[in-house]
C-alpha atoms as a PDB file:
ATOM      1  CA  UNK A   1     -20.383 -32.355-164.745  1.00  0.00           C
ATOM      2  CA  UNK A   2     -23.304 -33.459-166.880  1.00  0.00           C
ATOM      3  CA  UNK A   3     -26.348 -31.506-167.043  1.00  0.00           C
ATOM      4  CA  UNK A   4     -29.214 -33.631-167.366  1.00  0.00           C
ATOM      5  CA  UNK A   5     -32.626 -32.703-169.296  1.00  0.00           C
ATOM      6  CA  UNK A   6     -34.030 -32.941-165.837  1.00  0.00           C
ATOM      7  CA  UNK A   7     -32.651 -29.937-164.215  1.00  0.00           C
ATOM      8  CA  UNK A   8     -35.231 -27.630-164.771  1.00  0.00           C
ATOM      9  CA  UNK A   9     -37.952 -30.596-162.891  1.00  0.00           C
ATOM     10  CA  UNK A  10     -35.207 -30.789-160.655  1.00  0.00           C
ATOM     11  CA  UNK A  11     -35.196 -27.198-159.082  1.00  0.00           C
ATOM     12  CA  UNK A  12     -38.953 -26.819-159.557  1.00  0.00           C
ATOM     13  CA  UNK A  13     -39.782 -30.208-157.396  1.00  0.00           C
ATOM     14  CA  UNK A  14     -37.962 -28.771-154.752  1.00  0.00           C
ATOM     15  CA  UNK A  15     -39.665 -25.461-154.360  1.00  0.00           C
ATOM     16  CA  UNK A  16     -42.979 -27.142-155.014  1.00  0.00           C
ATOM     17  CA  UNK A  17     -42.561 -29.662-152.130  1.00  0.00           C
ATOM     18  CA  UNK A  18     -41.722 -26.722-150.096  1.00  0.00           C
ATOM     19  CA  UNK A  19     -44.532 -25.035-150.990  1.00  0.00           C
ATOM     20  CA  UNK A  20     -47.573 -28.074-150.894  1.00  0.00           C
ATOM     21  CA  UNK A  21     -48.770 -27.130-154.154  1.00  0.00           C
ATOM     22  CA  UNK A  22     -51.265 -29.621-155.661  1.00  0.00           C
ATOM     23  CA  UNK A  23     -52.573 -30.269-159.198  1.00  0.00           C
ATOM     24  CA  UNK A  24     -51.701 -33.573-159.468  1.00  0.00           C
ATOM     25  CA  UNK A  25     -54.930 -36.123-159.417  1.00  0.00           C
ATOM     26  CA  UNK A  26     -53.892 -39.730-158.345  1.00  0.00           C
ATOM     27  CA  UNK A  27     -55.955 -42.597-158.575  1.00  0.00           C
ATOM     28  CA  UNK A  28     -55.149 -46.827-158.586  1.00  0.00           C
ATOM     29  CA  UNK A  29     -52.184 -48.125-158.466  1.00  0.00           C
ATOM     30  CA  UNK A  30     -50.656 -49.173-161.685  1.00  0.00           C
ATOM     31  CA  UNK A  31     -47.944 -51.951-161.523  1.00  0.00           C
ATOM     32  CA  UNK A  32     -45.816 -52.217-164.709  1.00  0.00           C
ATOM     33  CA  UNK A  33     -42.850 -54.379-165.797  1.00  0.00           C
ATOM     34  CA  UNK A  34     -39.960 -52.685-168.067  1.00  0.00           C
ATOM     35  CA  UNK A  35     -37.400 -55.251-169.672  1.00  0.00           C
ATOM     36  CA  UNK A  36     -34.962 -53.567-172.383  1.00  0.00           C
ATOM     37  CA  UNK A  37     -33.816 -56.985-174.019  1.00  0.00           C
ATOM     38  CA  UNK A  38     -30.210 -58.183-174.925  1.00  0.00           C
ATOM     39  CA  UNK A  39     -29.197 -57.536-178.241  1.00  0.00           C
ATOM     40  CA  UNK A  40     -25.986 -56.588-180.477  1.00  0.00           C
ATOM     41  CA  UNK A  41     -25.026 -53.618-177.870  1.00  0.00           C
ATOM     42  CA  UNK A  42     -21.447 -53.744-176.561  1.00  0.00           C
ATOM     43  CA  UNK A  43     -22.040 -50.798-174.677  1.00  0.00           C
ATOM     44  CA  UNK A  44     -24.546 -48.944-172.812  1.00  0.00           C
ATOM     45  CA  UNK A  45     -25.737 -45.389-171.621  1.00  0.00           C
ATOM     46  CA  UNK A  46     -28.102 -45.764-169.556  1.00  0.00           C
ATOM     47  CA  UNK A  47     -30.201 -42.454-168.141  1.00  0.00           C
ATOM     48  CA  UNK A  48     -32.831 -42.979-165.475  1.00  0.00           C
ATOM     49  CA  UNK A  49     -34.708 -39.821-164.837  1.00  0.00           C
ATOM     50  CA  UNK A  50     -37.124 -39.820-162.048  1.00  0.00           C
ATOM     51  CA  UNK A  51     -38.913 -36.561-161.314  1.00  0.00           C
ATOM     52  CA  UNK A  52     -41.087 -37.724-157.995  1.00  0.00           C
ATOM     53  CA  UNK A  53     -40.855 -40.868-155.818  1.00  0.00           C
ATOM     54  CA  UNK A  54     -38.612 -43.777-155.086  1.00  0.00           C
ATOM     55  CA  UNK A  55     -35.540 -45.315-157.093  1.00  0.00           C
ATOM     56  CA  UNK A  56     -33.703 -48.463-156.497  1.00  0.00           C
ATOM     57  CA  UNK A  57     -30.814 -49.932-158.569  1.00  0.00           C
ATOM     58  CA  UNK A  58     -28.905 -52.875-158.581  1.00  0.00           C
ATOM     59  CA  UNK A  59     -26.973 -55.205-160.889  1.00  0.00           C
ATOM     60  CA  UNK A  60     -28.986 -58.862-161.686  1.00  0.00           C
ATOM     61  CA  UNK A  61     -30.487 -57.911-164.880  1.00  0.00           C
ATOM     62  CA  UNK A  62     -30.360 -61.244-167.226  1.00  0.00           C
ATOM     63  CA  UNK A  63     -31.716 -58.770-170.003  1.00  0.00           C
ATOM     64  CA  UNK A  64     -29.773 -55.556-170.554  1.00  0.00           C
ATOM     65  CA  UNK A  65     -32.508 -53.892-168.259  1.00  0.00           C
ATOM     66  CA  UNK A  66     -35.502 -55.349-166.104  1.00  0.00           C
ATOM     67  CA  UNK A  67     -37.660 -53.249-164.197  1.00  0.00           C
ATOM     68  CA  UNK A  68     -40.867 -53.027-161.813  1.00  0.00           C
ATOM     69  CA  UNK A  69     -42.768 -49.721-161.602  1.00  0.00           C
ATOM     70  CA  UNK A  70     -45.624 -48.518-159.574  1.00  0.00           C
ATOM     71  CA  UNK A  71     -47.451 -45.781-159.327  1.00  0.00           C
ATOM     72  CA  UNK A  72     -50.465 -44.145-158.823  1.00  0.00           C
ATOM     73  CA  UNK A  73     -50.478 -40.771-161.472  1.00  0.00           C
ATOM     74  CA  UNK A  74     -51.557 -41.594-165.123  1.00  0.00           C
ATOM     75  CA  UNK A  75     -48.409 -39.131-166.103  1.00  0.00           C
ATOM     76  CA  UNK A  76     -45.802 -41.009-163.823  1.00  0.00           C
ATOM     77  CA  UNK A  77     -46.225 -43.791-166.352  1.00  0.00           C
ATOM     78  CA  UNK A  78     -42.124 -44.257-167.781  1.00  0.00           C
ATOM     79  CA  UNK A  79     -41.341 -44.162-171.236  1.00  0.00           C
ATOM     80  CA  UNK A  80     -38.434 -46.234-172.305  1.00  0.00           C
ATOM     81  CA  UNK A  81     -36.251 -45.297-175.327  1.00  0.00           C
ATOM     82  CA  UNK A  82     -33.762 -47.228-176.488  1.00  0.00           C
ATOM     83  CA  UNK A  83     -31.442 -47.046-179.919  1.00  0.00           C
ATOM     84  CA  UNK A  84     -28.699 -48.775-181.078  1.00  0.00           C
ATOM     85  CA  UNK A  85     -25.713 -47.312-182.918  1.00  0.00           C
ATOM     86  CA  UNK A  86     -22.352 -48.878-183.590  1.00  0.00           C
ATOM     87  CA  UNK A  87     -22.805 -51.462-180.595  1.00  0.00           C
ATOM     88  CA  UNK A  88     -23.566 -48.788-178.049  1.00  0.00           C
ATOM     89  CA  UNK A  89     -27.063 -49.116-176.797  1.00  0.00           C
ATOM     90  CA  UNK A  90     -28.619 -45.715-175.953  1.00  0.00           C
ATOM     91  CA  UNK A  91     -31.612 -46.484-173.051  1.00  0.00           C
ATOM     92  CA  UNK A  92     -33.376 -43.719-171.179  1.00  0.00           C
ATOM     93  CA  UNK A  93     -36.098 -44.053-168.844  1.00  0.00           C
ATOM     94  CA  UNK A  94     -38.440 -41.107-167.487  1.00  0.00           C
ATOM     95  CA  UNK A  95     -41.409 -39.537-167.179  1.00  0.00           C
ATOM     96  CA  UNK A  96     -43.304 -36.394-167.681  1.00  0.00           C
ATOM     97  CA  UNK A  97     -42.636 -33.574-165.962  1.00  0.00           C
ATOM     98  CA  UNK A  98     -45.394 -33.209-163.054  1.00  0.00           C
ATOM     99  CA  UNK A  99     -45.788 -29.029-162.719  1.00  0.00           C
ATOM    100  CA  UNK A 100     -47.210 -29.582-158.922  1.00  0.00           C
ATOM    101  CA  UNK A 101     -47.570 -31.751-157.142  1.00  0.00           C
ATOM    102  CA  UNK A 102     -48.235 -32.726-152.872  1.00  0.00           C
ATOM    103  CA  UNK A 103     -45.713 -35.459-152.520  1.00  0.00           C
ATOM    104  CA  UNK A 104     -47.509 -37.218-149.690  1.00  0.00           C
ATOM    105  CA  UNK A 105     -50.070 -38.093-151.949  1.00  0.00           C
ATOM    106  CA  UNK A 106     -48.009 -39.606-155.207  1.00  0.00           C
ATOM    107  CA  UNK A 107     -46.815 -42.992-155.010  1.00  0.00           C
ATOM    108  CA  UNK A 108     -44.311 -44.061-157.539  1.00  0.00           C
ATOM    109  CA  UNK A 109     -41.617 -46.319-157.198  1.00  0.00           C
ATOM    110  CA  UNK A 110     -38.536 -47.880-159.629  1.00  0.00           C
ATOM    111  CA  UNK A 111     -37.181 -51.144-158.923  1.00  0.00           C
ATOM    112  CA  UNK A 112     -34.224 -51.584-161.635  1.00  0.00           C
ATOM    113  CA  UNK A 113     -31.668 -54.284-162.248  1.00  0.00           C
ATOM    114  CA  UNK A 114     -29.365 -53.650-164.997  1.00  0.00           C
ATOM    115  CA  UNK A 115     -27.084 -56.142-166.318  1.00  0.00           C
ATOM    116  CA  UNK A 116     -23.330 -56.806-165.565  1.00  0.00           C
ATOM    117  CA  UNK A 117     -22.266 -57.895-168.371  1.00  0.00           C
ATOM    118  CA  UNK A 118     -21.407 -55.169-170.407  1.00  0.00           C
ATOM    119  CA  UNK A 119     -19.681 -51.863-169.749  1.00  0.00           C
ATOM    120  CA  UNK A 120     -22.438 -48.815-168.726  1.00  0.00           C
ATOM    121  CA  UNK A 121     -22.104 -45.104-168.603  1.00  0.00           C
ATOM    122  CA  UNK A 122     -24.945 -44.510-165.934  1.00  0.00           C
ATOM    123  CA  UNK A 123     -26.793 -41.878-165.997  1.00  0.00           C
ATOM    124  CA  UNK A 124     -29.165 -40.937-162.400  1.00  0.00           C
ATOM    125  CA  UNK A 125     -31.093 -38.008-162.211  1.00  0.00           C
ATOM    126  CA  UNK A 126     -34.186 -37.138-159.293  1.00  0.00           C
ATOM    127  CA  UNK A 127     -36.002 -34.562-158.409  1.00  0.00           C
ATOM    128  CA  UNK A 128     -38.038 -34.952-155.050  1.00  0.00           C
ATOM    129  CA  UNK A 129     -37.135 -38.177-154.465  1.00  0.00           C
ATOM    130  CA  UNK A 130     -35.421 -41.260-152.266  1.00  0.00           C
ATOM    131  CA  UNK A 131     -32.327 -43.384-154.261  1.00  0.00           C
ATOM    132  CA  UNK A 132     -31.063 -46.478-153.291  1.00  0.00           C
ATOM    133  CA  UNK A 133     -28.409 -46.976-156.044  1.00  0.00           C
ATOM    134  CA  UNK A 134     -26.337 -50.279-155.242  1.00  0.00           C
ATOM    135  CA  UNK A 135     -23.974 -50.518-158.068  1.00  0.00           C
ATOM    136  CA  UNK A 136     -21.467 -53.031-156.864  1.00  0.00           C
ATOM    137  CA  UNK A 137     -20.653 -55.898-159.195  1.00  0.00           C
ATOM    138  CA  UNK A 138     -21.514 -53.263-162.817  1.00  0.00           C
ATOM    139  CA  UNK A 139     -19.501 -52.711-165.093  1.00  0.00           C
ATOM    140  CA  UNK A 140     -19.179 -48.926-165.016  1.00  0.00           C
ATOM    141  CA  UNK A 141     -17.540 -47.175-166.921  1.00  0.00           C
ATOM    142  CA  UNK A 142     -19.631 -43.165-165.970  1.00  0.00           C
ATOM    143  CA  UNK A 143     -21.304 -42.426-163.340  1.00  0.00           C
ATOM    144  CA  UNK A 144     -23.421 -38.858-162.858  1.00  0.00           C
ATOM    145  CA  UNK A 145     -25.796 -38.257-160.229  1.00  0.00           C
ATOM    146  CA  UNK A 146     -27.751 -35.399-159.833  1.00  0.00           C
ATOM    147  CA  UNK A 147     -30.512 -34.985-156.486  1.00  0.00           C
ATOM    148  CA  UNK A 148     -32.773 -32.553-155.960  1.00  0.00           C
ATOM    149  CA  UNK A 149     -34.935 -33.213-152.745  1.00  0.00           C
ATOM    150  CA  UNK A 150     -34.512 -36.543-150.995  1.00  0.00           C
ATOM    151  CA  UNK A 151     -32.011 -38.460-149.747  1.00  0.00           C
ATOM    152  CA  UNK A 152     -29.633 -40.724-151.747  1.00  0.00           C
ATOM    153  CA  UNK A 153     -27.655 -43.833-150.927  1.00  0.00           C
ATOM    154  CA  UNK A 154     -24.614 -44.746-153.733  1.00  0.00           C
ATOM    155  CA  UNK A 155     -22.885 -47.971-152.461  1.00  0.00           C
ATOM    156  CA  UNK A 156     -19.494 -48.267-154.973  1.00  0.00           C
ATOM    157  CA  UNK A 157     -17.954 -50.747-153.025  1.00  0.00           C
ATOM    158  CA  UNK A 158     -16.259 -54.371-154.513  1.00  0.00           C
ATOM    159  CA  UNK A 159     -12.885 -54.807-156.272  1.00  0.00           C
ATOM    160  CA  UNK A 160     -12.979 -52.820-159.394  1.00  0.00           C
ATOM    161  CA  UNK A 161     -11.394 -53.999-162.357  1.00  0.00           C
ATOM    162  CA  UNK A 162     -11.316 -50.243-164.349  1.00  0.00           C
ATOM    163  CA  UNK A 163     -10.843 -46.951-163.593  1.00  0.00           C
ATOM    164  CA  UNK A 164     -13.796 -44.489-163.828  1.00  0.00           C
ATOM    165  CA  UNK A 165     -15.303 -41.015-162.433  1.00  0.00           C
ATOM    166  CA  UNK A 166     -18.313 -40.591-160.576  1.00  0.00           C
ATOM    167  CA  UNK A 167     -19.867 -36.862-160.442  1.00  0.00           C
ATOM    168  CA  UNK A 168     -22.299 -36.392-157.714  1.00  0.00           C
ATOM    169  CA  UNK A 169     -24.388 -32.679-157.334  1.00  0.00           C
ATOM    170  CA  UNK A 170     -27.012 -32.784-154.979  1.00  0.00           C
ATOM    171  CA  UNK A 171     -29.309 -30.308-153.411  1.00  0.00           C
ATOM    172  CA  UNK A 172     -31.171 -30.874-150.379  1.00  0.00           C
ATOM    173  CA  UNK A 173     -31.314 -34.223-148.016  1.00  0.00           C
ATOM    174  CA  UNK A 174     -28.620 -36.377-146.333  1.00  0.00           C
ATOM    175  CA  UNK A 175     -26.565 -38.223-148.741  1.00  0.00           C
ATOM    176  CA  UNK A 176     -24.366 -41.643-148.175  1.00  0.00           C
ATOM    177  CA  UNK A 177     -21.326 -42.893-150.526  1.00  0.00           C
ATOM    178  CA  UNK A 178     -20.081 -45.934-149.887  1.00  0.00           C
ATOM    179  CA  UNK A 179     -16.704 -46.473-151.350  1.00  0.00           C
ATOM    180  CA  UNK A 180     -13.964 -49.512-151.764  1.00  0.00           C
ATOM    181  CA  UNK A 181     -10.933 -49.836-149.750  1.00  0.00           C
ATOM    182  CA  UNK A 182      -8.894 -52.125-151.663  1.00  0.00           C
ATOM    183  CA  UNK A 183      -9.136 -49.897-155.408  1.00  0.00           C
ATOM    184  CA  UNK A 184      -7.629 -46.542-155.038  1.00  0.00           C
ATOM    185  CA  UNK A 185     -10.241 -43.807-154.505  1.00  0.00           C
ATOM    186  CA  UNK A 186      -9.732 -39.901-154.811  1.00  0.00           C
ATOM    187  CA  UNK A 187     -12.682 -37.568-154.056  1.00  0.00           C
ATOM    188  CA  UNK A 188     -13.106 -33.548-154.056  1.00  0.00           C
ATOM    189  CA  UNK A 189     -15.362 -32.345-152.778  1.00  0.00           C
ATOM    190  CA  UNK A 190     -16.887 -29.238-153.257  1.00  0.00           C
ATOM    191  CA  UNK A 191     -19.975 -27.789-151.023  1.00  0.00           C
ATOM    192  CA  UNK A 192     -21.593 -24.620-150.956  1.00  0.00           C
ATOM    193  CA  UNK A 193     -24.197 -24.056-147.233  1.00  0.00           C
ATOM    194  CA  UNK A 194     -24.605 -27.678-146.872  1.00  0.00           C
ATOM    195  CA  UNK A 195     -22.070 -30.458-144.814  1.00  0.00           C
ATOM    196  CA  UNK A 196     -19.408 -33.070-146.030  1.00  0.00           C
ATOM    197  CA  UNK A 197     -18.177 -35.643-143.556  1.00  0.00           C
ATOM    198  CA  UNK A 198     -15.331 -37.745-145.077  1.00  0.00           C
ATOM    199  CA  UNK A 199     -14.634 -40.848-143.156  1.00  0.00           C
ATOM    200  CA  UNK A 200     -11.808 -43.216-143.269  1.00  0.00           C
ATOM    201  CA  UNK A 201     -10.092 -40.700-145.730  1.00  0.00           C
ATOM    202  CA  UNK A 202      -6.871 -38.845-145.955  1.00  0.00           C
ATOM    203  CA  UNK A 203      -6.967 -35.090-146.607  1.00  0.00           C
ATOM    204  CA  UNK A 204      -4.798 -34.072-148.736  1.00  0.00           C
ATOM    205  CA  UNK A 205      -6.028 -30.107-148.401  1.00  0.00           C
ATOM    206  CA  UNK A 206      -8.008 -27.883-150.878  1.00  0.00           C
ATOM    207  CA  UNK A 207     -11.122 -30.035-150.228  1.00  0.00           C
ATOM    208  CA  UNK A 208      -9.325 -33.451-151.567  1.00  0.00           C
ATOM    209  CA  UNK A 209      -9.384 -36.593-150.035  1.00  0.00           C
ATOM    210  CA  UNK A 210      -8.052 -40.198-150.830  1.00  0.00           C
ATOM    211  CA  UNK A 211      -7.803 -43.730-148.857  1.00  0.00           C
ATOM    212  CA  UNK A 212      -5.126 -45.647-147.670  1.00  0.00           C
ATOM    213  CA  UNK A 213      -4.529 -47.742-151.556  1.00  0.00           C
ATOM    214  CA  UNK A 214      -4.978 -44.617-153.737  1.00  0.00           C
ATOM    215  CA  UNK A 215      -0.607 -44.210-153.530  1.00  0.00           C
ATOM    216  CA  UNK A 216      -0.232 -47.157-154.944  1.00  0.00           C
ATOM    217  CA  UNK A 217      -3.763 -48.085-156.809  1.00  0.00           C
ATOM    218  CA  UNK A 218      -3.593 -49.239-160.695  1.00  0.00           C
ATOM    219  CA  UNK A 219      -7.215 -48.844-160.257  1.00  0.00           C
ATOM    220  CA  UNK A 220      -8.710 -45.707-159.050  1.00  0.00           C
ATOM    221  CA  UNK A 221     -12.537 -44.229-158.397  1.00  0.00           C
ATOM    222  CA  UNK A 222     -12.343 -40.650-158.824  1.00  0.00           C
ATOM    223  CA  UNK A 223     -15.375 -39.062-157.333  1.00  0.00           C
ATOM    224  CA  UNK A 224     -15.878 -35.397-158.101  1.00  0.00           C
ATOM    225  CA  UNK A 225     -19.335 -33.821-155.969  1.00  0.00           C
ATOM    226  CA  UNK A 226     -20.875 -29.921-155.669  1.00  0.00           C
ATOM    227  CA  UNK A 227     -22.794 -30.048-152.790  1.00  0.00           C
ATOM    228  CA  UNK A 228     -25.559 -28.026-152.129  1.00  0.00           C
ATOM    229  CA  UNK A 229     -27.664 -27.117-148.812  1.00  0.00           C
ATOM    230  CA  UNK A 230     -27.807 -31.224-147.350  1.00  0.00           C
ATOM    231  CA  UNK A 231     -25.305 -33.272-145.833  1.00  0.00           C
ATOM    232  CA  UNK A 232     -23.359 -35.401-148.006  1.00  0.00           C
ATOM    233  CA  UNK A 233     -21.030 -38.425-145.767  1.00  0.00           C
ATOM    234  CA  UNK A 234     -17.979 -40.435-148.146  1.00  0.00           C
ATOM    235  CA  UNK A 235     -17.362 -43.476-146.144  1.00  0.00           C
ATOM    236  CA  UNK A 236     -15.049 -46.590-147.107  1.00  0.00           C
ATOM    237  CA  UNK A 237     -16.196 -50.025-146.441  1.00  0.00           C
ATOM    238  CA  UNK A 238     -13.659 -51.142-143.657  1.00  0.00           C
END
């Protein structure tokens, strides 16, 4: 599973939430729009890495990204990279690494629609956070998630066209997965003191699971997760 740069915020915003710490000074509300325009890119990875605060994703991007941002700490501001090389398009999106923090008083929220289009290797990874990632209708090709604190909502249903993998690791909160019924879809699961319900599946033992159309599936979702200390359901959309 992918490591992202953000482990290390990861870990730390969870003890720090648990512990109230506060050095964070907040002030107005800043309301920013991101766009990462269309260009030669046949490809994209895209990495969204969100320390504190609230995500939302979702396909209807007429540029290869469009974004709303608000929040209330001058060092929540995002930075947006983006490079091009051989037709893939390399965009991440973050922003500094708060030390501590009292969560109830930080307000910072992503609102992101990425384009469908084009094939994406997405990249999602939160520290103390809530993540709302509706990613029907993309063009996936990856997909790594990686929680910290919070709870997290990944809705993969539709008809997919392509194979792919998802890899899901999260740490502490409830987590949903909402997965297709007519696409084959295989998960394993692996948890250490937290919870997996798996509904609408098929257990095939050693902590794997598959629906009814995985037999006989061209197309197949593989969906790999480590859970941590949360709860973490897998759902199909029937």
């Amino acid at each position: 599973m992918k490591k992202s740069l953000f482990t290390g915020l990861i870990i730390g915003a969870a003890l720090l939430v648990l512990s109230g710490c506060n050095t964070a000074i907040t002030g107005e509300l800043n309301e920013d729009s991101i766009i990462v325009e269309k260009d030669k890119a046949n490809e994209l990875d895209v990495e969204l890495n969100l320390g504190v605060g609230e995500i939302t994703v979702q396909k209807g991007a007429k540029e290869w990204v469009e974004g709303n941002v608000k929040y209330n700490v001058k060092d929540l501001e995002p930075k947006v990279k983006y490079d091009l090389r051989r037709k893939k398009g390399d965009i991440v999106i973050e922003h500094k690494n708060l030390k501590k923090f009292r969560i109830s008083e930080i307000k910072n929220e992503w609102d992101f629609k990425l384009t469908d289009k084009i094939p994406i290797n997405l990249s999602v990874n939160t520290g103390a956070s809530m993540a709302n990632l509706d990613l029907q209708g993309l063009k996936i090709e990856n997909l790594d998630i990686e929680t910290g604190v919070g709870d997290l909502t990944v809705d993969l249903r539709g008809d997919w066209k392509k194979s792919f993998e998802t890899n899901i690791e999260t740490g502490v909160g409830q987590t949903t997965v909402i997965l297709p019924s007519k696409v084959g879809v295989k998960i394993k699961a692996e948890k250490g003191i937290g919870t997996i319900n798996v509904v609408g599946f098929i257990s095939k033992g050693n902590d794997v699971y598959v629906n009814e159309a995985y037999e006989d599936a061209d197309v197949i979702l593989t969906v790999d997760a480590e859970v941590g200390v949360g709860e973490v359901t897998f759902k199909t959309d029937k």
